[in-house]
Protein backbone atom coordinates (compact mmCIF):
# COMPACT_ATOMS: atom_id res chain seq x y z
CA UNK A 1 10.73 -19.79 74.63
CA UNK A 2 10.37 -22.35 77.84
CA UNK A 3 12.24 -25.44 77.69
CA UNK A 4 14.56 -25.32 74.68
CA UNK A 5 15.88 -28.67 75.24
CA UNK A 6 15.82 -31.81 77.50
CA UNK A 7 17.88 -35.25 77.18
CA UNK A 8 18.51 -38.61 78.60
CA UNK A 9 21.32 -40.77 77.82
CA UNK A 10 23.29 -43.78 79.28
CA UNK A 11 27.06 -43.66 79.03
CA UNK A 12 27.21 -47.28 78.03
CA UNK A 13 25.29 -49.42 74.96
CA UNK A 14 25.98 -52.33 76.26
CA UNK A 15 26.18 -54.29 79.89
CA UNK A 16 26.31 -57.99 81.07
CA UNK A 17 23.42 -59.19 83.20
CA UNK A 18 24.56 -57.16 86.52
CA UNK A 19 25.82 -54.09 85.01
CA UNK A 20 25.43 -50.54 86.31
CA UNK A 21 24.40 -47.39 84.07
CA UNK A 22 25.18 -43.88 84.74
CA UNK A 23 21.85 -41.70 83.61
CA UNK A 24 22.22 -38.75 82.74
CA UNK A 25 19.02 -36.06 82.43
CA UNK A 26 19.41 -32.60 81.24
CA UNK A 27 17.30 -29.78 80.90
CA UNK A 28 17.43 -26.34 79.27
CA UNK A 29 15.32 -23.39 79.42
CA UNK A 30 15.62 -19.93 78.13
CA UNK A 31 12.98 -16.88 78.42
CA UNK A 32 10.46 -16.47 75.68
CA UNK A 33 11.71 -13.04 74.73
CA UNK A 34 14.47 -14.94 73.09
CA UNK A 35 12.43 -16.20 70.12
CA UNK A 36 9.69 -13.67 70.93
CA UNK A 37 11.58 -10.18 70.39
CA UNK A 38 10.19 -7.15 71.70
CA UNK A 39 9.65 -2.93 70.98
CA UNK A 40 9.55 -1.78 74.52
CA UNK A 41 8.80 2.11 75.33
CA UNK A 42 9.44 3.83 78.53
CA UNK A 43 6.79 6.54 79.08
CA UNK A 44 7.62 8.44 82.32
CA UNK A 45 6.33 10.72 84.07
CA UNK A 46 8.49 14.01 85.28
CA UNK A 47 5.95 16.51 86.05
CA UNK A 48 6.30 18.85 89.06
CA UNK A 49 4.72 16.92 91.58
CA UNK A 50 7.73 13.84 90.87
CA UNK A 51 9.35 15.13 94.11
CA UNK A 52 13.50 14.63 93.51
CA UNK A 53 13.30 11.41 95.96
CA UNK A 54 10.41 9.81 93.89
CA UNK A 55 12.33 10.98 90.63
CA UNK A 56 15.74 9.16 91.56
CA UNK A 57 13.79 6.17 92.96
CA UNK A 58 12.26 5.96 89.55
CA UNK A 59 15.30 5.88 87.65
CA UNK A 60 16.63 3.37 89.79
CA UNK A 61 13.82 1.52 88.60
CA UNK A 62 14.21 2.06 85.00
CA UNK A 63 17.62 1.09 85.19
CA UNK A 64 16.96 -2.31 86.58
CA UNK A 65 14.25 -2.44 84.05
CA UNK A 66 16.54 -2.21 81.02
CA UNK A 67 18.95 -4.92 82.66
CA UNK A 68 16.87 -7.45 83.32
CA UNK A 69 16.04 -7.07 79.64
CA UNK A 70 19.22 -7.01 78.37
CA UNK A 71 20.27 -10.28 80.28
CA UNK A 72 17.11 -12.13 79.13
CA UNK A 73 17.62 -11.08 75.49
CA UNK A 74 21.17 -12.40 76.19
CA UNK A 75 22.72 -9.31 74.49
CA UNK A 76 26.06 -8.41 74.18
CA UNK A 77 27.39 -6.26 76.85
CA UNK A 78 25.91 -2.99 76.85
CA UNK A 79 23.32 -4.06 74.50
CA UNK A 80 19.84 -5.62 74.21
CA UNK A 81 20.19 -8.46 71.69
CA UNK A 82 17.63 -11.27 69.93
CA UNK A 83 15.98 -8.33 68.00
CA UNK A 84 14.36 -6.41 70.84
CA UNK A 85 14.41 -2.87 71.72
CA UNK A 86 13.31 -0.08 74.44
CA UNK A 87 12.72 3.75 73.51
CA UNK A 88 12.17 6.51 76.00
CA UNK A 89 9.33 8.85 76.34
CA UNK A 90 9.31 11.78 79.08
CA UNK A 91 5.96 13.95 79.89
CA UNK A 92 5.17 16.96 81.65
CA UNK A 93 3.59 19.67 80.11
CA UNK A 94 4.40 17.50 76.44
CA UNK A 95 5.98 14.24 75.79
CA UNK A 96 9.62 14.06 74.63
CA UNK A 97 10.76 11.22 72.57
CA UNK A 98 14.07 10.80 74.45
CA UNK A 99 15.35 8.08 72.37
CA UNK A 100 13.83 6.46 69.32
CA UNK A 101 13.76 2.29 69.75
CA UNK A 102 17.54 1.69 69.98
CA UNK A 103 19.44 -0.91 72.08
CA UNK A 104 22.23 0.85 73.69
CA UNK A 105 21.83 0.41 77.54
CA UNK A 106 24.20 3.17 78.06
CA UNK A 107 21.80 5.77 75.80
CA UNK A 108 18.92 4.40 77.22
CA UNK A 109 19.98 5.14 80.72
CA UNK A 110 22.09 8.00 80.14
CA UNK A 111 18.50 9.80 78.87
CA UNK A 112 16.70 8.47 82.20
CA UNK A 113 19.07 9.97 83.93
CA UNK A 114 18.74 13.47 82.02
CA UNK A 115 14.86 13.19 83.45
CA UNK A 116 14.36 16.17 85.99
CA UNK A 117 10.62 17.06 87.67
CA UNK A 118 8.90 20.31 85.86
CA UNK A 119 5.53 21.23 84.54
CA UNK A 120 2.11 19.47 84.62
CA UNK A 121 0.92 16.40 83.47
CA UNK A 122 -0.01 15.54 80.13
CA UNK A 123 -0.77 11.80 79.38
CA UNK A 124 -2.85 12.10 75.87
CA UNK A 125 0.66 13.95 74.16
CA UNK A 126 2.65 11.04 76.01
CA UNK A 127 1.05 8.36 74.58
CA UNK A 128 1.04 9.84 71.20
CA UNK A 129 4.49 10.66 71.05
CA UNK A 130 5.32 6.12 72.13
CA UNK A 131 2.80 5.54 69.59
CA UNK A 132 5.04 7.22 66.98
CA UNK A 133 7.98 5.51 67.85
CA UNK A 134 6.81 2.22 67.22
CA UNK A 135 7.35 0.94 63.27
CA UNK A 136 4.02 -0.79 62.17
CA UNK A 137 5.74 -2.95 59.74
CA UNK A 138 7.92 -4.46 62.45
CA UNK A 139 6.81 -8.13 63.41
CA UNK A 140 7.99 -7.50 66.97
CA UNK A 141 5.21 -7.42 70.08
CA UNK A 142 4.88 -3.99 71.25
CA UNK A 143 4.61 -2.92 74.54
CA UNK A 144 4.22 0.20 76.45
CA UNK A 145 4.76 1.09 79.80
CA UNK A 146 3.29 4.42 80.96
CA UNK A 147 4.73 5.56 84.70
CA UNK A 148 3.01 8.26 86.24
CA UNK A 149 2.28 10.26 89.86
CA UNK A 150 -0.79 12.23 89.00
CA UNK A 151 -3.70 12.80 87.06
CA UNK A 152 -4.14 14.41 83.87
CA UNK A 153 -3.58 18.02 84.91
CA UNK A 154 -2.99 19.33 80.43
CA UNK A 155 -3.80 17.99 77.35
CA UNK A 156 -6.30 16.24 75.58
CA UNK A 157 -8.33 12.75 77.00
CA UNK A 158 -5.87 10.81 76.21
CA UNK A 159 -8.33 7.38 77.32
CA UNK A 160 -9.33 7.19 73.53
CA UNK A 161 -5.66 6.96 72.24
CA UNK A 162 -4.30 4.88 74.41
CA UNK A 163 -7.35 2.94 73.26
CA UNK A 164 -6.19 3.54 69.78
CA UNK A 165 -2.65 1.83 70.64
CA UNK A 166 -4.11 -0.86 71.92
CA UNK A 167 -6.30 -1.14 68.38
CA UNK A 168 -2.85 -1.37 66.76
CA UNK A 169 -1.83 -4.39 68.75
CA UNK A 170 0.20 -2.59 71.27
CA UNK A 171 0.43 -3.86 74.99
CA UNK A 172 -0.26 -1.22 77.59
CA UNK A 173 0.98 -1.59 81.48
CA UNK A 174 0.69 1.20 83.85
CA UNK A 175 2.13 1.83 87.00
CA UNK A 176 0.79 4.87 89.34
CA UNK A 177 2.46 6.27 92.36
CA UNK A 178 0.61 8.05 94.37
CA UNK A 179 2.48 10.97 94.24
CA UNK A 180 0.98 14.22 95.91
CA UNK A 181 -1.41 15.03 92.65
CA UNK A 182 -2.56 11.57 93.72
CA UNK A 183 -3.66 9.42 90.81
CA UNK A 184 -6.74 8.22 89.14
CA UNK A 185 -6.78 4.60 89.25
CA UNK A 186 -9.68 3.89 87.39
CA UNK A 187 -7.99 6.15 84.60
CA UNK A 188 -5.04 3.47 84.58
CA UNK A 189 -7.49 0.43 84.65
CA UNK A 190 -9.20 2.68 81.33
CA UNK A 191 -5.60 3.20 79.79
CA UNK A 192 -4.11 -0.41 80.46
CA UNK A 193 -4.91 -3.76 78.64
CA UNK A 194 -6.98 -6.42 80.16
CA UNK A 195 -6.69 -7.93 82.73
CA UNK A 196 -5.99 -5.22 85.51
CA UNK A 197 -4.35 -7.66 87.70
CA UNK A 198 -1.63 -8.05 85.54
CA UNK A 199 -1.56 -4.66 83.93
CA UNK A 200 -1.72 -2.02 86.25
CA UNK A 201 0.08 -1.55 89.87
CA UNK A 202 -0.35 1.03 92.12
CA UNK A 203 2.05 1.70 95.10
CA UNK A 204 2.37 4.43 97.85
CA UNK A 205 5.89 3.80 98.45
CA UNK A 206 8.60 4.81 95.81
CA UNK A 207 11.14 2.30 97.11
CA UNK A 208 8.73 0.03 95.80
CA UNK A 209 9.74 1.25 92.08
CA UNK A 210 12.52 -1.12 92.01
CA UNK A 211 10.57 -4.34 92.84
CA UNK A 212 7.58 -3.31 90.48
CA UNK A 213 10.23 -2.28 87.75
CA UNK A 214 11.69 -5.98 87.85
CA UNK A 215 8.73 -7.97 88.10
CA UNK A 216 7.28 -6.40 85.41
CA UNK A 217 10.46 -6.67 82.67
CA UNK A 218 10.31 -10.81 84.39
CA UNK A 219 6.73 -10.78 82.87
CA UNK A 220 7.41 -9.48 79.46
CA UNK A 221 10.17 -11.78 79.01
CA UNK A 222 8.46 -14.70 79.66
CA UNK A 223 10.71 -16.62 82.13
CA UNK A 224 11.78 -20.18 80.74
CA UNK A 225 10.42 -22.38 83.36
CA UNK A 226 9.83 -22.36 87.18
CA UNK A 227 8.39 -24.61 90.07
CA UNK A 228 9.26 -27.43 87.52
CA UNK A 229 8.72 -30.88 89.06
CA UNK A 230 10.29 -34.10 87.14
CA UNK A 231 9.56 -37.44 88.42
CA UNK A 232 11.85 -39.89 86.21
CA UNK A 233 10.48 -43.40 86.60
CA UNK A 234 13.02 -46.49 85.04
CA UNK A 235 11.99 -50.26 83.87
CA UNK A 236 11.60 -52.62 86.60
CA UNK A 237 14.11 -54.71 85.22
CA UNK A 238 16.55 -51.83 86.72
CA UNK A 239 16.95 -50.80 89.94
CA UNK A 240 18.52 -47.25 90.92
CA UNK A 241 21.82 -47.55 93.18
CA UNK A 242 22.77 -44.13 93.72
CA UNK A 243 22.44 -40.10 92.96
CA UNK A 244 24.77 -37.06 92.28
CA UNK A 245 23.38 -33.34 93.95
CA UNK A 246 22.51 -32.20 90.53
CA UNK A 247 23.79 -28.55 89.25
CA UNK A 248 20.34 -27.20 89.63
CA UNK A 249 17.54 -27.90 92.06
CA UNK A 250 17.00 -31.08 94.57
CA UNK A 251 16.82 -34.51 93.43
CA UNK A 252 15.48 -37.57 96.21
CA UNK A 253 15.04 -41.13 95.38
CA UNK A 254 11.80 -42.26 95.71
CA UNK A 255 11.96 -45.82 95.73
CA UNK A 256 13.97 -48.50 93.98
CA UNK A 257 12.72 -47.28 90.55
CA UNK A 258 11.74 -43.48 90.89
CA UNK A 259 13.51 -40.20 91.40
CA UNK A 260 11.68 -36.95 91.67
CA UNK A 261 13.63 -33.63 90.70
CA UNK A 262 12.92 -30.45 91.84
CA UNK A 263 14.30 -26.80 89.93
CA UNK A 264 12.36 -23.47 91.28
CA UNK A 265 13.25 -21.52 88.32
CA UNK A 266 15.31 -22.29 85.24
CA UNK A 267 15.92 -20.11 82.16
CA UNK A 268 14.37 -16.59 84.13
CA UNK A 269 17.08 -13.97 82.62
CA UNK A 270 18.58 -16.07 80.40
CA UNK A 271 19.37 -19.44 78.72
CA UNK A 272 20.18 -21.94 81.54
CA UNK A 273 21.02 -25.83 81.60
CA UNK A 274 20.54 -28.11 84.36
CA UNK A 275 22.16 -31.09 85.10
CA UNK A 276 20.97 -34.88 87.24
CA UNK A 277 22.91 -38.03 87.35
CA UNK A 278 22.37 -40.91 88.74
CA UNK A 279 23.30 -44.61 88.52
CA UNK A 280 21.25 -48.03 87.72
CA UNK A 281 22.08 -51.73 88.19
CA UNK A 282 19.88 -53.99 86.10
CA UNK A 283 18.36 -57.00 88.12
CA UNK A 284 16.59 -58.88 85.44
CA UNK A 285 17.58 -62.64 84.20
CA UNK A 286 17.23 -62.40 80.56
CA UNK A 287 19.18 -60.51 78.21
CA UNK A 288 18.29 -58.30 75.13
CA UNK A 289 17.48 -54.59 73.71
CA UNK A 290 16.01 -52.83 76.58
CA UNK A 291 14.26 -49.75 77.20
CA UNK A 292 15.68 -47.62 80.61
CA UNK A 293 12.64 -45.39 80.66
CA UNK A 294 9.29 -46.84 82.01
CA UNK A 295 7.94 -43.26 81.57
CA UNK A 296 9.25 -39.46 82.45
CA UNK A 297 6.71 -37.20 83.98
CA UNK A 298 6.92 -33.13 83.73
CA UNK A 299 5.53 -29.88 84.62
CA UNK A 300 5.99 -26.24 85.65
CA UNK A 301 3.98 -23.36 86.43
CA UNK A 302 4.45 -22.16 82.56
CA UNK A 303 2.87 -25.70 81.20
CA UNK A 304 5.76 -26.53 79.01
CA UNK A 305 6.24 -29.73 77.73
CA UNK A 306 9.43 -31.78 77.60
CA UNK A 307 9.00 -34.86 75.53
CA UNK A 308 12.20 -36.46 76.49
CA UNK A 309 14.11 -39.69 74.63
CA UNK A 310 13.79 -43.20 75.41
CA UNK A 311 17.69 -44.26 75.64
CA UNK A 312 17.49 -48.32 75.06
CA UNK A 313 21.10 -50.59 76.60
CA UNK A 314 21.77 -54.34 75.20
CA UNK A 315 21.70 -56.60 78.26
CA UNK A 316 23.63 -59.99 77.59
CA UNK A 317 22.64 -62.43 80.41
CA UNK A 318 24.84 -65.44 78.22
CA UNK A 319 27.78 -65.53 80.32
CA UNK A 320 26.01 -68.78 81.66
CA UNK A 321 23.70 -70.83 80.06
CA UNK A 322 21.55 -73.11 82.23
CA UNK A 323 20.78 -76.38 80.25
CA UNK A 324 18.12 -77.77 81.40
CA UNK A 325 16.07 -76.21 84.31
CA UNK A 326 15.03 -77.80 87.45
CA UNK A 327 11.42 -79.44 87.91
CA UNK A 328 9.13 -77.02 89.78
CA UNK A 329 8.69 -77.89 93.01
CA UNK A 330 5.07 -79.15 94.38
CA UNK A 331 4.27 -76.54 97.66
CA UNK A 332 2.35 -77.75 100.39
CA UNK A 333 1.69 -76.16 104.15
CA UNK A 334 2.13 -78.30 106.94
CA UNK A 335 -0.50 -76.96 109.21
CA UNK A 336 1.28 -76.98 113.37
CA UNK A 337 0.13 -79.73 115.36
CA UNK A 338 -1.03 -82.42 112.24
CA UNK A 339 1.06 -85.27 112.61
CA UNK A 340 0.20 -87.05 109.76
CA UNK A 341 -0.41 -85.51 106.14
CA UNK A 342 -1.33 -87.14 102.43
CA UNK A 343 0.33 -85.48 99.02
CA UNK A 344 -0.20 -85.97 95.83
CA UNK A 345 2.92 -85.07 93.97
CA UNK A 346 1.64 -85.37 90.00
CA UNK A 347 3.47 -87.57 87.88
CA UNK A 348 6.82 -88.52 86.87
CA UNK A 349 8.13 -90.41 83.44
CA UNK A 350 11.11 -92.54 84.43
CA UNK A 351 13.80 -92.46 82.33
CA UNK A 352 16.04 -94.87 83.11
CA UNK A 353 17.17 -96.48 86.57
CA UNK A 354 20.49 -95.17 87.71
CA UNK A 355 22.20 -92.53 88.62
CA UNK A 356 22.13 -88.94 88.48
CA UNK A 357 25.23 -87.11 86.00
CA UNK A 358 25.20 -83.76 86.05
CA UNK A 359 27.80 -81.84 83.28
CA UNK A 360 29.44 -78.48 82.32
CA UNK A 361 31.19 -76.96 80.02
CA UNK A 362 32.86 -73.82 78.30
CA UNK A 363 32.60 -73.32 75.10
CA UNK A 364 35.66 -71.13 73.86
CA UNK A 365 35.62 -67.98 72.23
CA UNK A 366 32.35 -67.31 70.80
CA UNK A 367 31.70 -64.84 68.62
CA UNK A 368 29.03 -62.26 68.74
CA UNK A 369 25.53 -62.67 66.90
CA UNK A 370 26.73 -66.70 66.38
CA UNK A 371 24.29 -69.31 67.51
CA UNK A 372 26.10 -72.31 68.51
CA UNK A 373 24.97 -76.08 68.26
CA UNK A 374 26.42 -77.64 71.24
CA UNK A 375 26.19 -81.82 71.55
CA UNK A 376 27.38 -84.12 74.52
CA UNK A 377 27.61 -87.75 73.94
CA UNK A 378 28.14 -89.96 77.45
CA UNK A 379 29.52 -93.45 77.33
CA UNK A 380 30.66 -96.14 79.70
CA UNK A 381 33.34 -98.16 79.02
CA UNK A 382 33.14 -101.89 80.64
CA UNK A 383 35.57 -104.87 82.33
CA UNK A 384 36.83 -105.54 78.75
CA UNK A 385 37.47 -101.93 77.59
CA UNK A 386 34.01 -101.56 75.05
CA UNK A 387 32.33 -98.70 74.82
CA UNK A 388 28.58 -98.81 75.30
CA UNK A 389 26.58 -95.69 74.55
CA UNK A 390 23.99 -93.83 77.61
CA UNK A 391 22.57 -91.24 75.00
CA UNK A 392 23.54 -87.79 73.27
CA UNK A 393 21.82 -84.03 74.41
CA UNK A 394 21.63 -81.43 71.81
CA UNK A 395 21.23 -77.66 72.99
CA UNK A 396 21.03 -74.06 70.78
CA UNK A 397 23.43 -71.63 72.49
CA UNK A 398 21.70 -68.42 72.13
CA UNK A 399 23.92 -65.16 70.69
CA UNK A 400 25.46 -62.66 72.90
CA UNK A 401 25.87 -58.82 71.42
CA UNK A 402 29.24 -58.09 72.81
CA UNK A 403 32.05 -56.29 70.86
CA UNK A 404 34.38 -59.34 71.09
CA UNK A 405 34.18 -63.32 71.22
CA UNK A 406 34.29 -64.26 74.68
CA UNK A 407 33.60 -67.85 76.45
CA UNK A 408 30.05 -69.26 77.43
CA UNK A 409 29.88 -71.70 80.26
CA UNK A 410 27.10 -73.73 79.77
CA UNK A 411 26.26 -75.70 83.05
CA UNK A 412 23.30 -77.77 84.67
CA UNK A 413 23.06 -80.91 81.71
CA UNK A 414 21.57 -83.59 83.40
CA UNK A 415 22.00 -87.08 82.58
CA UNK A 416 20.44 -90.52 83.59
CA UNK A 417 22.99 -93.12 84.01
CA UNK A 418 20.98 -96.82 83.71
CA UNK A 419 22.83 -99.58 85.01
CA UNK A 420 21.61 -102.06 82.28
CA UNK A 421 25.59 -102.25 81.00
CA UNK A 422 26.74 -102.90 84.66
CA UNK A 423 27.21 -106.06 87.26
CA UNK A 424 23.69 -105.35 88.90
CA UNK A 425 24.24 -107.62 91.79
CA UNK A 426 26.37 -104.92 93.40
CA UNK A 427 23.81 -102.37 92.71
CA UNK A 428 24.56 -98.70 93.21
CA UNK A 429 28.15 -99.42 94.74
CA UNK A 430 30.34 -100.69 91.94
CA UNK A 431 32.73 -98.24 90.26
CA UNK A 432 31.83 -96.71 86.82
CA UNK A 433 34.15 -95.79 83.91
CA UNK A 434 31.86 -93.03 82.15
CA UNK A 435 33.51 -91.18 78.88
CA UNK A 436 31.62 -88.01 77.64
CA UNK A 437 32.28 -86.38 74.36
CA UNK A 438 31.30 -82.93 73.49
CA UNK A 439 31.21 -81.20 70.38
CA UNK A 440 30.24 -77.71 69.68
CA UNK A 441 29.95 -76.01 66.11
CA UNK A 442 28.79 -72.36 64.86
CA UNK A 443 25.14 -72.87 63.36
CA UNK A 444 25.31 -68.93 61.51
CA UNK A 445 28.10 -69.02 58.87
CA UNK A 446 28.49 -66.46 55.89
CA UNK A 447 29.58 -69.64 53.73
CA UNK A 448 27.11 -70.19 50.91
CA UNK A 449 27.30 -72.79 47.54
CA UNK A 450 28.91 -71.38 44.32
CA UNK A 451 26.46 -70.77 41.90
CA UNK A 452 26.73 -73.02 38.50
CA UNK A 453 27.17 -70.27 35.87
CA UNK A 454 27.21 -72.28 33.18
């Protein structure tokens, strides 16, 4: 099954030019058996030579075996769920079918436990007997896994049905201890499926059992993800300001834009989520629909892939509006010890001659996605109270997105004063009675002519 899931999301839709964003990534993963179901049978071995320490170790084993799979199918308790199943098969001088494919944990291991060490050793009966067990018309993978001490001692070859069994689809693992009949390893190599390396495993040690029990139930089930690695990289316009110890795993910032994530396993026995959050301050100038994401990259040992969403915030930059810009400046180096240096600084249009007026204003409760024509008019009045006009400025407000109206300042509106309408002989010194006017009006309006339905 792998990764089931994964997610990113903001907790806000909308921030002003400064704003900080909680992020929020989340990942699920759950084994493969889940979706996958399996027919599992036990074929073990309790021939004479399974000495009563080797015997108890093995149902150890087989116990752990059935749990693990019962936790990864996510069964109820007691049970093996998601449409899988395990049957027992003993073997000595014949094969037993101890239980047919059932998934009772209790029956399964209240028959392992029944197992007791007589007779001799007949493989060929003990894979016929799984074989039977299994229902051909069921889409579920089948697997068997033959435990055994010795070497064929009774019976028939039983290399050309397990070869059979594998004809029919079936999955074969084998597991040898090398119990004092010793056993035939290239016999197990012969029974199992290809490759060896993951399909047979030989131990001289039966408190080893355990360990090769649960490593191979982890292998049928598929585990969800592991060694994943997540780097999470955001738009430059952002920039991340902090991180929580996520639920699963390690999580380091990078730099300024990139955090990697690290989860050893997720979703091994059963369906797991994993949680990272972390916070982002945008440091752009302009506003609009932005993208968080500048791109996600995954992996794990299992190759899933986690395609995951591209969460987009509305950044409103309007609480200001800067008029007109500045002139860019002409650079020049002064190189040390040059006392004397030439520049060219391009050209400049004079306006008028006078001085410099520079206005702002607030325009009052704006309303969102409403463009607004804003116009300043600036007169001076003279010695015998007349009005003389020194020009009009017209300026498009742009929209802001907010929920609510709210109030734009609009600042940095330059204006020329001449001194044509002024005593000239006292130059820049006199006083100056300046009036300015400013009107503002909504340029988007629902209102719309009646249509003549005559």
């Amino acid at each position: 099954m792998g990764i089931t899931s994964v997610n990113k999301t903001i907790d806000k839709q909308e921030i002003s030019c400064d704003e900080t964003l909680k992020v929020t990534l989340s990942l699920n993963a759950a084994p493969n058996i889940i979706t996958h179901p399996v027919d599992i049978v036990l074929i073990l071995d309790e021939s004479k030579s399974m000495e009563v320490s080797a015997l108890e170790n093995l149902k150890i084993a087989a116990d752990a075996f059935i749990d693990i799979i019962q936790e990864s199918t996510q069964g109820e308790s007691g049970q093996i769920g998601s449409g899988s199943h395990i049957g027992i098969v003993s073997f000595s001088d014949t094969a037993t079918q101890e239980t047919q494919l059932i998934t009772s944990t209790a029956d399964l291991k209240q028959a392992i436990d029944s197992l007791h060490a007589n007779g001799r050793t007949n493989h060929a009966d003990a894979f016929t007997k799984a074989i039977d067990l299994f229902n051909a018309a069921s889409s579920n993978e089948k697997v068997m896994i033959m435990f055994t001490d010795g070497k064929t001692t009774i019976g028939l070859d039983p290399a050309p049905i397990a070869q059979n069994a594998k004809a029919q689809g079936i999955e074969i693992y084998c597991i040898g201890l090398l119990g004092s009949d010793g056993v035939d390893a290239d016999a197990l190599n012969e029974w199992a499926s290809d490759p060896d390396a993951t399909h047979v495993a030989l131990t001289p040690n039966e408190e080893d059992l355990k360990k090769l029990f649960e490593d191979l139930a982890m292998n049928i089930t598929q585990p969800g993800a592991t060694n994943i690695v997540l780097e999470d990289i955001i738009q430059p316009d952002f920039t991340i300001s902090g991180i929580l110890a996520p639920d699963k795993g390690t999580a380091i910032i990078m730099d300024s834009q990139t955090i990697k994530w690290n989860i050893s396993a997720l979703g091994v026995k059963e369906s797991e989520n994993a949680v990272l959050e972390f916070y982002i301050r945008h440091i752009g100038t302009a506003s609009g629909l932005k993208k968080v994401n500048e791109s996600i990259l995954y992996e794990d040992t299992q190759g899933n892939v986690a395609d995951f969403p591209e969460p987009m915030v509305q950044v409103n930059c309007g609480g200001d509006v800067i008029g007109e810009n500045c002139p860019e400046p002409k650079e020049i180096w002064l190189d040390h010890c040059k006392d004397f240096i030439e520049v060219n600084a391009g050209d400049v249009y004079l306006h008028s001659q006078g001085r410099l007026l520079e206005i702002e204003t607030t325009i009052k409760h704006v309303c969102p996605d409403k463009r607004v024509a804003l116009a300043i008019a600036v007169s001076e009045e003279d010695e015998y109270k007349e009005e003389h006009s020194l020009g009009t400025k017209f300026l498009t407000i742009p929209t802001h997105h907010e929920k609510e109206c709210k109030d734009i300042h609009v600042k940095c509106i330059p204006f020329v004063l001449p001194e044509e309408n002024c005593r000239c002989d006292m130059g820049m010194c006199q006083n100056r009675k300046i009036k300015i006017r400013v009107f503002a009006n909504t340029i988007d309006s629902d209102v719309h002519c009646c249509k003549d339905t005559n």
